[in-house]
Protein backbone atom coordinates (compact mmCIF):
# COMPACT_ATOMS: atom_id res chain seq x y z
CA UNK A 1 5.39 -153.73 31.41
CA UNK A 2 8.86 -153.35 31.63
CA UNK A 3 9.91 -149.41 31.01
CA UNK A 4 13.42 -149.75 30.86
CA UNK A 5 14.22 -150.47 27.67
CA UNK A 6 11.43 -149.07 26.20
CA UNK A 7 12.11 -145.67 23.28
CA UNK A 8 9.77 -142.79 24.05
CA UNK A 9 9.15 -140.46 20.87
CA UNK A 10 6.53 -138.06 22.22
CA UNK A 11 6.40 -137.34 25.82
CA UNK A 12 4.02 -134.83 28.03
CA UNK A 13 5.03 -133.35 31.71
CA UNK A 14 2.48 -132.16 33.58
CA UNK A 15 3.10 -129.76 36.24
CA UNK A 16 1.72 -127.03 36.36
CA UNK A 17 2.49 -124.94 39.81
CA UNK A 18 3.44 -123.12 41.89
CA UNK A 19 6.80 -121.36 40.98
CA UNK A 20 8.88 -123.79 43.43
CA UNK A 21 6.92 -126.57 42.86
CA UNK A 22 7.44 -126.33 39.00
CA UNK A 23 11.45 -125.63 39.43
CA UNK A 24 11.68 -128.90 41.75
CA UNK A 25 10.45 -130.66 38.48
CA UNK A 26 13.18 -129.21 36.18
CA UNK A 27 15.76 -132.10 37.37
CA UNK A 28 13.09 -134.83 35.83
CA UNK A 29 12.90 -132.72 32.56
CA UNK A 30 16.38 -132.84 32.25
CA UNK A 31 17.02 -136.81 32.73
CA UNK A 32 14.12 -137.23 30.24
CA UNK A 33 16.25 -135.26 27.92
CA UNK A 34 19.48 -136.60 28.43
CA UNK A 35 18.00 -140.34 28.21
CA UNK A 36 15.33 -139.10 25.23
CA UNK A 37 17.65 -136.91 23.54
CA UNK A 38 15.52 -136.58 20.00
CA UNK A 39 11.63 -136.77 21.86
CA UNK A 40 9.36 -134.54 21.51
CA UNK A 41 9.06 -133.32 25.48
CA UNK A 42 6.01 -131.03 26.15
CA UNK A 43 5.33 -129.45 29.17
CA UNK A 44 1.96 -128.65 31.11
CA UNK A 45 2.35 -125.47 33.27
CA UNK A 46 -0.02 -122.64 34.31
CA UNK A 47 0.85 -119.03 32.68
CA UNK A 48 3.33 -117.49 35.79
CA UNK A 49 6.08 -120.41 35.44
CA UNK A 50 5.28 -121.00 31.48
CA UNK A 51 7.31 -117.65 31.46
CA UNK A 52 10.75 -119.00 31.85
CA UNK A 53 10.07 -122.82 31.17
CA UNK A 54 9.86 -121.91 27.80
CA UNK A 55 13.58 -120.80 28.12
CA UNK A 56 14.79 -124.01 29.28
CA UNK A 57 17.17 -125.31 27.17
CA UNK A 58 15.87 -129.03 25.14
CA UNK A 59 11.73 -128.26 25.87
CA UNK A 60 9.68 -128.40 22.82
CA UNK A 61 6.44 -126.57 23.48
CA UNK A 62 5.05 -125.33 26.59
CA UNK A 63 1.57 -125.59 26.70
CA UNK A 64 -0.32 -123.01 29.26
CA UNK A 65 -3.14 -124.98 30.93
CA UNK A 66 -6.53 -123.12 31.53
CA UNK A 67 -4.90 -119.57 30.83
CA UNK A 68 -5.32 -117.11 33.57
CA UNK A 69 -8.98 -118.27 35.67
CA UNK A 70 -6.78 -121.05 36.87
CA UNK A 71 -4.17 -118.83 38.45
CA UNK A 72 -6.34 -119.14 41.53
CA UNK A 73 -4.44 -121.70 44.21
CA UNK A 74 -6.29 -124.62 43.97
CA UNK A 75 -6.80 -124.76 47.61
CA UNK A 76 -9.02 -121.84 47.42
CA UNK A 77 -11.65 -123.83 45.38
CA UNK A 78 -13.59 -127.08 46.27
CA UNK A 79 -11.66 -129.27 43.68
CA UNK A 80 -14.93 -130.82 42.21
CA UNK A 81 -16.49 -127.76 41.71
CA UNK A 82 -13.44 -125.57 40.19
CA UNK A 83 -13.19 -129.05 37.76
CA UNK A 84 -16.46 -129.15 36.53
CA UNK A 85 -16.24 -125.40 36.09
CA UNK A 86 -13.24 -126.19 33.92
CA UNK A 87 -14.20 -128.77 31.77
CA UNK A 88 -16.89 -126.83 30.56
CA UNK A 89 -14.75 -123.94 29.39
CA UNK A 90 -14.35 -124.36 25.75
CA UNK A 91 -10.29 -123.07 26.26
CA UNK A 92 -9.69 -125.79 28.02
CA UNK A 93 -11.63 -128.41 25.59
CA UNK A 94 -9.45 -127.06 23.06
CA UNK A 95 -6.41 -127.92 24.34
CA UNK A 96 -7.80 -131.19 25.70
CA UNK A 97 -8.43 -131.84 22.13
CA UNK A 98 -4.89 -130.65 21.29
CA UNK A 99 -3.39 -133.05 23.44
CA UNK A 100 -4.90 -135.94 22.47
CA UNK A 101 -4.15 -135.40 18.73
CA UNK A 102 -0.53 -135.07 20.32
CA UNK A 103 -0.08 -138.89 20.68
CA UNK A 104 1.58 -139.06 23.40
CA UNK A 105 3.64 -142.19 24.24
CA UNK A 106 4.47 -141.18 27.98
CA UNK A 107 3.09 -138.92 30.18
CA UNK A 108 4.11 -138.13 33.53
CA UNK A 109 1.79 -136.40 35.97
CA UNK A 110 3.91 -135.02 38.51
CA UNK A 111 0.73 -132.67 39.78
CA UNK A 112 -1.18 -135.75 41.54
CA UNK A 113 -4.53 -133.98 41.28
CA UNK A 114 -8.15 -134.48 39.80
CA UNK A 115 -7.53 -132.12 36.94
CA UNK A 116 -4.00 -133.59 36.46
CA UNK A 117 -5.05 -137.17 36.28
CA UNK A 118 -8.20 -136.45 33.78
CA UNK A 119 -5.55 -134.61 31.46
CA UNK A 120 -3.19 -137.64 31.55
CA UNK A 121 -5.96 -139.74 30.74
CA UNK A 122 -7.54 -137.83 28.25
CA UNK A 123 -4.40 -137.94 26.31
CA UNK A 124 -4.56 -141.62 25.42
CA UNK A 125 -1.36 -142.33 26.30
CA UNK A 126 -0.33 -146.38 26.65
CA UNK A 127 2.13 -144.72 29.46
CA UNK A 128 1.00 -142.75 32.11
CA UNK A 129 2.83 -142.09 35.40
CA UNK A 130 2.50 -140.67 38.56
CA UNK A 131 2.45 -140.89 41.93
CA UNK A 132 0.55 -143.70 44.11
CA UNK A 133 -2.29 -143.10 46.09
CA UNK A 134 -1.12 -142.11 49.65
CA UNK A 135 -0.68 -145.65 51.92
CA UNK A 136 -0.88 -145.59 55.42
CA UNK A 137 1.87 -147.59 56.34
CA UNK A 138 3.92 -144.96 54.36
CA UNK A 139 2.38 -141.53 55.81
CA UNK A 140 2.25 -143.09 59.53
CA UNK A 141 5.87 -144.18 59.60
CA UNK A 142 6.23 -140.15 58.42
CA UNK A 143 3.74 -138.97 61.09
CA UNK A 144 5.63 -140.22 64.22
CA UNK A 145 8.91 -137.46 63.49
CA UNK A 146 6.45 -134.80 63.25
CA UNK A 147 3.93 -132.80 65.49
CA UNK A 148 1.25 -135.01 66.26
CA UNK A 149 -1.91 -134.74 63.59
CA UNK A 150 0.28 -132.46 61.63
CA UNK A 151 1.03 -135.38 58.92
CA UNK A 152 -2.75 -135.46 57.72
CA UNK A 153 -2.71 -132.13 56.33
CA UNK A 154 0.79 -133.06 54.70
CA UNK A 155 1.73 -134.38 51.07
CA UNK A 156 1.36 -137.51 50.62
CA UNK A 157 0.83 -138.90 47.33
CA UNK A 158 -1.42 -138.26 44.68
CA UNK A 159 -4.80 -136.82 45.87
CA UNK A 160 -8.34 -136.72 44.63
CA UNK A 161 -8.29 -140.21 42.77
CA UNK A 162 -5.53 -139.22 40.07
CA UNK A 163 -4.00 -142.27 40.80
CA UNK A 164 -6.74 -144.07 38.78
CA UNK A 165 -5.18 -142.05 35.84
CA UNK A 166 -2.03 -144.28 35.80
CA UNK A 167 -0.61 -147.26 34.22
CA UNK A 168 2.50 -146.97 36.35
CA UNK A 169 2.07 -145.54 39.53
CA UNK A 170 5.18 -144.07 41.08
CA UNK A 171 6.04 -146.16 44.61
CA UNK A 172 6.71 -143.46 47.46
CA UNK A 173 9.42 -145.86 49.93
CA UNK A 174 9.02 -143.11 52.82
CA UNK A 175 7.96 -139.59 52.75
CA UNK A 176 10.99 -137.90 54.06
CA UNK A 177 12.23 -136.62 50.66
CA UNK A 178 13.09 -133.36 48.98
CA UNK A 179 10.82 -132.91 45.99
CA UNK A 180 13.29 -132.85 43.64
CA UNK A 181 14.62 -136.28 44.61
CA UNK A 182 10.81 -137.22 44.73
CA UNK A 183 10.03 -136.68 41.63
CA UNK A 184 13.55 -138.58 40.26
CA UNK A 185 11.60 -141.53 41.43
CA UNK A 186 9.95 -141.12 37.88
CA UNK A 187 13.32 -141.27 36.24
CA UNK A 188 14.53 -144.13 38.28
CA UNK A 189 10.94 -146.22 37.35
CA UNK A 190 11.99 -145.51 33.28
CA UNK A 191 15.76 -146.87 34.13
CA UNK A 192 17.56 -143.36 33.85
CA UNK A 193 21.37 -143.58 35.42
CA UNK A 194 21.22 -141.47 38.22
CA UNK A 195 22.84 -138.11 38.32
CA UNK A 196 23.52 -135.66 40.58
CA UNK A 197 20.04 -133.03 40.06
CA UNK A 198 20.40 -130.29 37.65
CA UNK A 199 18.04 -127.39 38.98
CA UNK A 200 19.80 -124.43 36.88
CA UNK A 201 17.10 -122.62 35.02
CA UNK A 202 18.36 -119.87 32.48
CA UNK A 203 18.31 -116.52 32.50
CA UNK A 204 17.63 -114.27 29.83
CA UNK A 205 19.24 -111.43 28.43
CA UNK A 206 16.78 -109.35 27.93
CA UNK A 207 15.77 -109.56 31.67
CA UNK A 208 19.45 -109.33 32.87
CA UNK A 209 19.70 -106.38 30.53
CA UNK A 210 16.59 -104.65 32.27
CA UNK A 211 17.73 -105.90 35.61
CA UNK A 212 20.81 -103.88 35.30
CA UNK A 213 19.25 -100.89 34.20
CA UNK A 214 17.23 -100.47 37.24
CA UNK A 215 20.23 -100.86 39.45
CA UNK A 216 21.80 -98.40 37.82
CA UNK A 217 18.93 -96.16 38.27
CA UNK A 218 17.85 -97.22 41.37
CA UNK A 219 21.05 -97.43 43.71
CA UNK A 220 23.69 -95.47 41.07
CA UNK A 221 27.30 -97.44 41.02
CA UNK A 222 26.88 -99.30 44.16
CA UNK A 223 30.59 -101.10 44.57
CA UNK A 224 28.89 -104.50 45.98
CA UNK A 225 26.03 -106.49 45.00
CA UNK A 226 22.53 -106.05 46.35
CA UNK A 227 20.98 -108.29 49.66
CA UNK A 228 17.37 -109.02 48.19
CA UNK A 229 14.54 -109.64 50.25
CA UNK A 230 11.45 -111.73 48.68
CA UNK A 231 9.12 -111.26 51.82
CA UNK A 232 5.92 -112.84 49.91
CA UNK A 233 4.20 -116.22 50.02
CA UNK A 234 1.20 -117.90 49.28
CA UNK A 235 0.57 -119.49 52.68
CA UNK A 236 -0.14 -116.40 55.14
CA UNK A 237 1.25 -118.54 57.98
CA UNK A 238 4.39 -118.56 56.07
CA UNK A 239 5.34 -114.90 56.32
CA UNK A 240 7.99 -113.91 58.72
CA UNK A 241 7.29 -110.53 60.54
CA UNK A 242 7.21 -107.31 58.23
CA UNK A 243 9.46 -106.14 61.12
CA UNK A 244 11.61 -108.78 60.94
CA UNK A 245 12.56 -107.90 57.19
CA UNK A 246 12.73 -104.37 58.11
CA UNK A 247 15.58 -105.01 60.68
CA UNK A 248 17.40 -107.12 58.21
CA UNK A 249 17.26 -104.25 55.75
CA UNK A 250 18.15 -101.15 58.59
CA UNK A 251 21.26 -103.61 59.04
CA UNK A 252 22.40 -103.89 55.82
CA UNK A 253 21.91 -100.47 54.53
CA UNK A 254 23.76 -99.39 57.52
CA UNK A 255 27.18 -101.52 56.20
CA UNK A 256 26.65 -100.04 52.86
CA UNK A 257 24.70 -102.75 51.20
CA UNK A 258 22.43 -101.70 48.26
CA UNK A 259 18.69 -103.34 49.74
CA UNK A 260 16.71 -104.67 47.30
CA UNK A 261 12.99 -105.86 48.08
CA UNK A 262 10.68 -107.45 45.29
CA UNK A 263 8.05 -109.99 44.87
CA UNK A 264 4.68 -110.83 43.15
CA UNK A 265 2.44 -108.00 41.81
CA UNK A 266 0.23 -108.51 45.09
CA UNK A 267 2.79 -108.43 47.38
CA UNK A 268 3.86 -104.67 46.26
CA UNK A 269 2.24 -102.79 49.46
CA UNK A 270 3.71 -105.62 51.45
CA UNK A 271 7.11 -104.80 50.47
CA UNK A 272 6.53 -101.12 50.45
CA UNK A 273 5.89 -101.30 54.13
CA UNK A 274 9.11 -102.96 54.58
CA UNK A 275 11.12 -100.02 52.85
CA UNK A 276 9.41 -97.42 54.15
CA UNK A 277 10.32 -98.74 57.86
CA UNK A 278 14.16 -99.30 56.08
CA UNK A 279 14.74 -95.92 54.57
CA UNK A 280 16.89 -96.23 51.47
CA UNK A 281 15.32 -99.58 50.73
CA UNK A 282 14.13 -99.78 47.65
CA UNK A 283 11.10 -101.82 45.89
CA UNK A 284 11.46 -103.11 42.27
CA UNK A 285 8.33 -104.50 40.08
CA UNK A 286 10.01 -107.20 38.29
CA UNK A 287 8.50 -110.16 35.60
CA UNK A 288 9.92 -113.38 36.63
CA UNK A 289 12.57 -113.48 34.44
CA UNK A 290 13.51 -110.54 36.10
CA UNK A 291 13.50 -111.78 38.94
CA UNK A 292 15.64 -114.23 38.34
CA UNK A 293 18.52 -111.59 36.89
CA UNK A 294 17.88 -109.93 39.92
CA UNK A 295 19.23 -113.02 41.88
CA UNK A 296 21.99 -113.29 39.75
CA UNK A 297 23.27 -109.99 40.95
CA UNK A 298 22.72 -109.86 44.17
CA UNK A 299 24.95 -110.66 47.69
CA UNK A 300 22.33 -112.55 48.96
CA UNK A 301 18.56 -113.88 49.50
CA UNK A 302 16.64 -114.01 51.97
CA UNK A 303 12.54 -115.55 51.37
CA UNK A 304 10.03 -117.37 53.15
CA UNK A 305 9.70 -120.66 52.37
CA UNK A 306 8.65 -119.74 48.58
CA UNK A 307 8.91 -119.90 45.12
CA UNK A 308 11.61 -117.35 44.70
CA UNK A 309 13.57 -119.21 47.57
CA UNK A 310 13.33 -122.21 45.43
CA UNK A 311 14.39 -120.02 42.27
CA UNK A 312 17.50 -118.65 44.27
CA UNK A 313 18.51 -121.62 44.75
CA UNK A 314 18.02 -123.42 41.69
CA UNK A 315 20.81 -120.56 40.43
CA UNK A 316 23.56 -121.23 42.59
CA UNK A 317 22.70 -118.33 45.21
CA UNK A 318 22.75 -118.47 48.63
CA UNK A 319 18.89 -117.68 49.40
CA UNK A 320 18.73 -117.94 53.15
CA UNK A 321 15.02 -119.16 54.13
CA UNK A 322 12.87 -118.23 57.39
CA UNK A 323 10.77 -121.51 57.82
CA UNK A 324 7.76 -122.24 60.37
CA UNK A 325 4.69 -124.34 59.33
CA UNK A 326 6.44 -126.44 56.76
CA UNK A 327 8.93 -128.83 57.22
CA UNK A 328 12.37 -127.60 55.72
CA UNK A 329 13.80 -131.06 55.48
CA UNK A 330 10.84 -131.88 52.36
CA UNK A 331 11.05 -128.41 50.99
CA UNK A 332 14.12 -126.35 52.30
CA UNK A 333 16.71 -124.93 49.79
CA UNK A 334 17.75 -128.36 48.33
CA UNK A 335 20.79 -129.85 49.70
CA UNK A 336 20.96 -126.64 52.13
CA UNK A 337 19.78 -127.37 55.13
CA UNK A 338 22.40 -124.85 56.53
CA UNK A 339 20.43 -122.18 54.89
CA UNK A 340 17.41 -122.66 57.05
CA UNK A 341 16.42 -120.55 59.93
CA UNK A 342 13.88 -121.69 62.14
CA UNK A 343 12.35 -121.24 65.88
CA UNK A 344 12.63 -124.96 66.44
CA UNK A 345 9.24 -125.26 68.45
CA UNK A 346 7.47 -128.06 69.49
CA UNK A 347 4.50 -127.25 67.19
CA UNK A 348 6.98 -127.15 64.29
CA UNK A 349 5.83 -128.10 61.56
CA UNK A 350 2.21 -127.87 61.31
CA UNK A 351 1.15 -127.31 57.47
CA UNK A 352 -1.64 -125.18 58.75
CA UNK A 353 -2.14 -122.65 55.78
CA UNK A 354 -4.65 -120.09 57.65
CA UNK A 355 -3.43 -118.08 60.54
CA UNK A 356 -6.56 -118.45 62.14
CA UNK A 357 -6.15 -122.13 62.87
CA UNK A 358 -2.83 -121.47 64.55
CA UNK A 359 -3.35 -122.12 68.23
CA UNK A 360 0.34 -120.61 69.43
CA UNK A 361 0.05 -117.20 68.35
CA UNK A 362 1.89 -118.00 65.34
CA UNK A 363 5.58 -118.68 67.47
CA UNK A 364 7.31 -120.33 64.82
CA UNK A 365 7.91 -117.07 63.07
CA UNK A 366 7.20 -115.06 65.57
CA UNK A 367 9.98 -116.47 67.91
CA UNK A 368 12.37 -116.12 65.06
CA UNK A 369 14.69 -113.05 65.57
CA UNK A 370 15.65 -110.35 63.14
CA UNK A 371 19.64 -111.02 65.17
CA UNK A 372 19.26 -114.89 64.42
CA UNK A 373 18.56 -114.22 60.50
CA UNK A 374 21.25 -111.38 60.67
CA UNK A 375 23.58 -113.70 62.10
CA UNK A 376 23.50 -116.38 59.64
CA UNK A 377 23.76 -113.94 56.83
CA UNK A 378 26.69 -112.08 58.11
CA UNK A 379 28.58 -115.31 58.46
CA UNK A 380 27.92 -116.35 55.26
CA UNK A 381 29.16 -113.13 53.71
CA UNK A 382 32.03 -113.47 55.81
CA UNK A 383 33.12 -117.04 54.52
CA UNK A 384 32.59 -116.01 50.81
């Protein structure tokens, strides 16, 4: 069946994490719009990123999938079990039920999981896309630039038999893609002109309001905008050093920067410890609309390789990014790769998740150097 020409009226997304994840999918919302300008488009998203994709200018309804027992990375759970756990939660029936009575004419599963491919199904739609199941030829073409075994524990397609889901599987011509262009591939399959992505997510005033407020509080009439440090991440082998963001902060409080660390509710002590080894650092609880105002006003960022990375960037800031197991040219600061600082070793990237599988003392962050990440971010500053 030909897609091209074809008039959706009622469309679903489904992606539903994790922050970066979810922002790399705002460039397919906004074809869908531009090409669907009077659909219905509904989005699927867990609770934490519902809270600004409901801002996004064109959306209809976001609908919050499993409310907050599925905040839990689903790499934490044996996917069977945390699925049969879900479907017998009467919440989730509900909105099952919901979206079915939804008609749908196109849904897009850009999640690639069990859970993800029984909603899509559920729904009914005559349409469903996502991704194809991972082929070999594909992933081992991918596998011979990278570490050797690292590729198996890498993405590479739609997982857990979601593929079964689809009418219209999404062909993957090679692996070594940013997200965001990944998931254009969806765009490209309904016969969307290409564009040049548009990752800008809004920012409201309410937060930017707030945000201000606490700067004024916090570090009185500084006369230049804040550097803000994001030191969290879900992955523990993604953290850089707590030291290492303490010597970026020491630095810049010493030329008279304002230092700004925030992150996640459960990464408060974590950035505590940072400011107190940075005295005059300071550590602001924010919502993640807040967060985002936050960016706006600051000098700089500088994150793990992390959802507020992939937030900094998705609002025109220059959100330098301390990478190690993961491979910056798939999910580095898109169209950046200038922003990246790495170690560059040999067992670069792995995707290991767990710092107790790491079998080199953790030397891709380890080896990175407070002077390297200080480096890059005093020459930006000095070419802006």
């Amino acid at each position: 069946m030909n897609l091209t020409d074809r008039k959706f009226e009622r469309i679903l997304l489904i992606k539903l994490s994790a922050i970066g994840d979810v922002i790399h999918t705002v460039p397919l919302f906004k074809a869908l719009r531009r090409r669907y300008p009077s659909a219905r488009i509904d989005w699927i998203s867990k609770p934490t990123p519902a809270k600004f994709l409901s801002d996004l200018p064109g959306i209809d309804n976001v609908i919050v999938y499993g409310e907050n027992q599925t905040e839990v990375p689903q790499y934490n759970w044996d996917g069977f079990t945390h699925f049969v756990r879900l479907i017998r939660d009467h919440r989730f029936v509900g909105m099952l039920s919901r979206l079915r009575s939804a008609r749908y004419d196109l849904v897009i599963d850009m999640q690639g999981q069990l859970r993800s491919g029984f909603v899509s199904m559920v729904t009914g739609s005559p349409v469903r896309m996502g991704f194809e199941r991972p082929r070999k030829a594909v992933w081992e073409t991918a596998g011979k630039l990278l570490p050797e075994g690292s590729i198996q524990r890498a993405w590479k397609g739609s997982r857990e038999g979601a593929w079964l889901a689809y009418t219209h599987p999404i062909s993957l011509p090679t692996l070594d893609l940013h997200p965001i262009d990944r998931n254009l591939l969806a765009a490209d399959l309904l016969g969307i002109p290409s564009q040049p992505a548009d990752c800008q997510i809004p920012v409201r005033p309410e937060a930017a309001q707030r945000i201000d407020e606490l700067l004024r509080e916090k570090t009185g009439d500084a006369s230049r905008p804040p550097i803000l440090l994001t030191p969290g991440t879900l992955w523990e082998t993604k953290h850089w050093l707590p030291e290492g963001f303490a010597s970026v902060a020491r630095h810049f409080l010493a030329r008279g920067f304002p230092v700004i660390l925030t992150g996640a509710p459960n990464e408060a002590d974590k950035c505590q410890r940072i400011a107190d080894a940075a005295p005059g650092a300071v550590v602001l609880q924010t919502t993640l609309p807040e967060m985002a105002a936050l960016m706006q006003r600051s000098s700089l960022v500088l994150a793990n390789d992390s959802g507020p990375m992939h937030m900094a960037t998705a609002l025109g800031k220059t959100a330098f990014a301390v990478f190690g197991p993961t491979n910056p040219r798939w999910v580095g600061p898109y169209k950046r790769p200038d922003l990246v600082v790495s170690a560059g070793v040999q067992c670069s990237p792995c995707f290991l998740r767990d710092l107790v599988r790491c079998k080199h003392d953790h030397a891709c962050m380890r080896d990175i150097s407070a002077e390297k990440v200080i480096d890059a971010m005093e020459n930006s500053l000095a070419e802006s």
